[in-house]
Protein backbone atom coordinates (compact mmCIF):
# COMPACT_ATOMS: atom_id res chain seq x y z
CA UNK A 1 77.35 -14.90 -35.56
CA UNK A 2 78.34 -13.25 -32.04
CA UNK A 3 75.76 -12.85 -29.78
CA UNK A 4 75.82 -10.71 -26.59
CA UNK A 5 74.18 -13.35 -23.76
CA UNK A 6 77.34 -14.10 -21.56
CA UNK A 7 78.27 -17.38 -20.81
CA UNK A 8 76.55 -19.01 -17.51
CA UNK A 9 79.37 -19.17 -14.95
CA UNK A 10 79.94 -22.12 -13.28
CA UNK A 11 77.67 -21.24 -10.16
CA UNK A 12 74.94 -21.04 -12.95
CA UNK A 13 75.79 -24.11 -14.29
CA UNK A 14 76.03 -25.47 -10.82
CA UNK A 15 72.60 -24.35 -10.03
CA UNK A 16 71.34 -26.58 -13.63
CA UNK A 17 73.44 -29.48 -12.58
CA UNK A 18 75.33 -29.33 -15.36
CA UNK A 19 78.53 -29.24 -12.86
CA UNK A 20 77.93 -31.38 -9.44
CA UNK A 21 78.63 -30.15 -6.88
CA UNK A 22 78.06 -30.97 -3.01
CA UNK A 23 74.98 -28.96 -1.76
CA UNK A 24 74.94 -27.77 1.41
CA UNK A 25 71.93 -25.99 1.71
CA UNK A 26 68.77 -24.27 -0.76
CA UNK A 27 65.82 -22.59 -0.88
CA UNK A 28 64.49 -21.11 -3.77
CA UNK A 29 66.55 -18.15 -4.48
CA UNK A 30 69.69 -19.39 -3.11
CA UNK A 31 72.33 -22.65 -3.18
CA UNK A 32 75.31 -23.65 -1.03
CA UNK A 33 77.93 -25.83 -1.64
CA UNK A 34 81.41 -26.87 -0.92
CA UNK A 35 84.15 -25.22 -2.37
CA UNK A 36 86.81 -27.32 -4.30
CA UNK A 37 89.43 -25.94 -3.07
CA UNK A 38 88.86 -24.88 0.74
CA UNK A 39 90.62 -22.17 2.44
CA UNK A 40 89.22 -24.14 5.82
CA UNK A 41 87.75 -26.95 7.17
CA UNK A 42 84.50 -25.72 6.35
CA UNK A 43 84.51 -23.93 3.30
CA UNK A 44 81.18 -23.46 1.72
CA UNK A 45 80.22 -20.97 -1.14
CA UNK A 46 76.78 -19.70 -0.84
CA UNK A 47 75.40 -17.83 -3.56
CA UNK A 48 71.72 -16.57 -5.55
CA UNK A 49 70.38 -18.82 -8.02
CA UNK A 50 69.68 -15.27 -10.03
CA UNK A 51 73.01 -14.60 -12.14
CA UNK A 52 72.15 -10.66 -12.49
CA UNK A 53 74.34 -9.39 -9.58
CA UNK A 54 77.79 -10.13 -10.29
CA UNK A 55 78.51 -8.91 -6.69
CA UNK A 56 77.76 -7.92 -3.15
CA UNK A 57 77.50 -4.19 -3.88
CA UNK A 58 74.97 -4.82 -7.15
CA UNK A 59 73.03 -7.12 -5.13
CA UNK A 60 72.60 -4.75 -2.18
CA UNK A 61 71.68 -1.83 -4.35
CA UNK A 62 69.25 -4.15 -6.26
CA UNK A 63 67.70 -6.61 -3.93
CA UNK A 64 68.69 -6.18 -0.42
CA UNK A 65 65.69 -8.74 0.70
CA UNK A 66 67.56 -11.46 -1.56
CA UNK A 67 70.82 -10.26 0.63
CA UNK A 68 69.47 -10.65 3.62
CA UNK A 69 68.27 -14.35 2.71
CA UNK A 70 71.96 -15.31 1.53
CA UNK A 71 73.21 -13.82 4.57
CA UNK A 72 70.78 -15.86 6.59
CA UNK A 73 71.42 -19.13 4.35
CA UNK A 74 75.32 -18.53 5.63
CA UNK A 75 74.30 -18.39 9.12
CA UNK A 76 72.23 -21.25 9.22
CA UNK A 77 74.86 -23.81 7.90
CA UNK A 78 77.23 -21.84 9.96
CA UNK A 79 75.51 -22.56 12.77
CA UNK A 80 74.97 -26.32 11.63
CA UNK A 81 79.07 -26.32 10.82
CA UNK A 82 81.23 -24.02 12.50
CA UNK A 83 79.02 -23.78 16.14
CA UNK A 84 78.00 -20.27 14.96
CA UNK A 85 81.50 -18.86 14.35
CA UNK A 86 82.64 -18.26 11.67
CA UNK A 87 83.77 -15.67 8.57
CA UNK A 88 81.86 -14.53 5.76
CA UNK A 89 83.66 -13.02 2.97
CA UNK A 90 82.24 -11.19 -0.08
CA UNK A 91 85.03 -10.16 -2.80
CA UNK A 92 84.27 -7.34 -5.13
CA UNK A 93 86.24 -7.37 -8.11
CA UNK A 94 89.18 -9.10 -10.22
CA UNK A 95 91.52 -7.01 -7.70
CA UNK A 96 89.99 -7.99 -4.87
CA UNK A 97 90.08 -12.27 -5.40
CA UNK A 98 86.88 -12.49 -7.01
CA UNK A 99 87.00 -15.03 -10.31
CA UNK A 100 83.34 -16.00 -10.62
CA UNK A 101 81.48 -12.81 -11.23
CA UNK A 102 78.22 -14.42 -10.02
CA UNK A 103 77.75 -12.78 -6.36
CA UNK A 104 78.24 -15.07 -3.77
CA UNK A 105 79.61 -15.50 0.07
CA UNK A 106 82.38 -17.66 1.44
CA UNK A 107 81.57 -19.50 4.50
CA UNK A 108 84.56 -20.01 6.36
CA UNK A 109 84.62 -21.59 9.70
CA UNK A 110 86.06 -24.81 11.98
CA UNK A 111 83.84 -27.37 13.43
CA UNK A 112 86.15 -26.95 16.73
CA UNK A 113 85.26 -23.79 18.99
CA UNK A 114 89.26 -24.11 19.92
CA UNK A 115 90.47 -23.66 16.58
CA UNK A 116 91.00 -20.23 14.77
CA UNK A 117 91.13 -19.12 11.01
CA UNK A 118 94.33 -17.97 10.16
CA UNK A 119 95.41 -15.32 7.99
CA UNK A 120 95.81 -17.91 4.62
CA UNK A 121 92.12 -18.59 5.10
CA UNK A 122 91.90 -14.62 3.63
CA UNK A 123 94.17 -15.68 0.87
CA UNK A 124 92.79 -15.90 -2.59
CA UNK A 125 88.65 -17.14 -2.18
């Protein structure tokens, strides 16, 4: 029998604790965590707990409030972990780096206001 719910990705199954993961941050619409394979010192994915908007462009057309709190989730632990500076990166698409079509942010950043994020940190997210 085929059925057409999609799998959960892994954020989703991060989000049921199915997968650990180390949490960063949440509220009650969105998670952060570490990424397991970090482009940076920090290196934290931040994404929605709701799986609908497989990416940045869905989620602005369809909830731009739930955006705006992801955005401010990635400031806050940027703030906590990078002294405010930092990169967020959204990819959009297979083309573009994205793998886990679950919308979501990468917090990239350096605990040290001396160091700067070089060009591999833009490699494959």
């Amino acid at each position: 029998m085929s059925s057409s719910v999609a799998q959960p990705t892994i954020f989703s199954r991060i989000i049921a604790r199915e997968i650990p993961a180390t949490i960063v941050a949440e509220t009650e619409r969105i998670i952060a965590f570490l990424d397991i394979a970090p482009k940076a010192p920090v290196h934290v994915v931040v994404t929605t707990k709701d799986p609908q908007y497989q990416n940045v462009v869905e989620l602005a057309a369809g909830n731009p409030t739930l955006l705006a709190e992801l955005v401010a989730v990635a400031e806050q632990i940027a703030a906590e972990r990078t002294n405010g500076q930092f990169r967020l990166v959204f990819n959009t698409g297979a083309a573009a780096g994205q793998t886990v079509f679950h919308v979501h942010a990468h917090v990239l950043g350096s605990p040290e206001a001396s160091d700067q994020l070089g060009e591999d940190s833009l490699g494959a997210l």
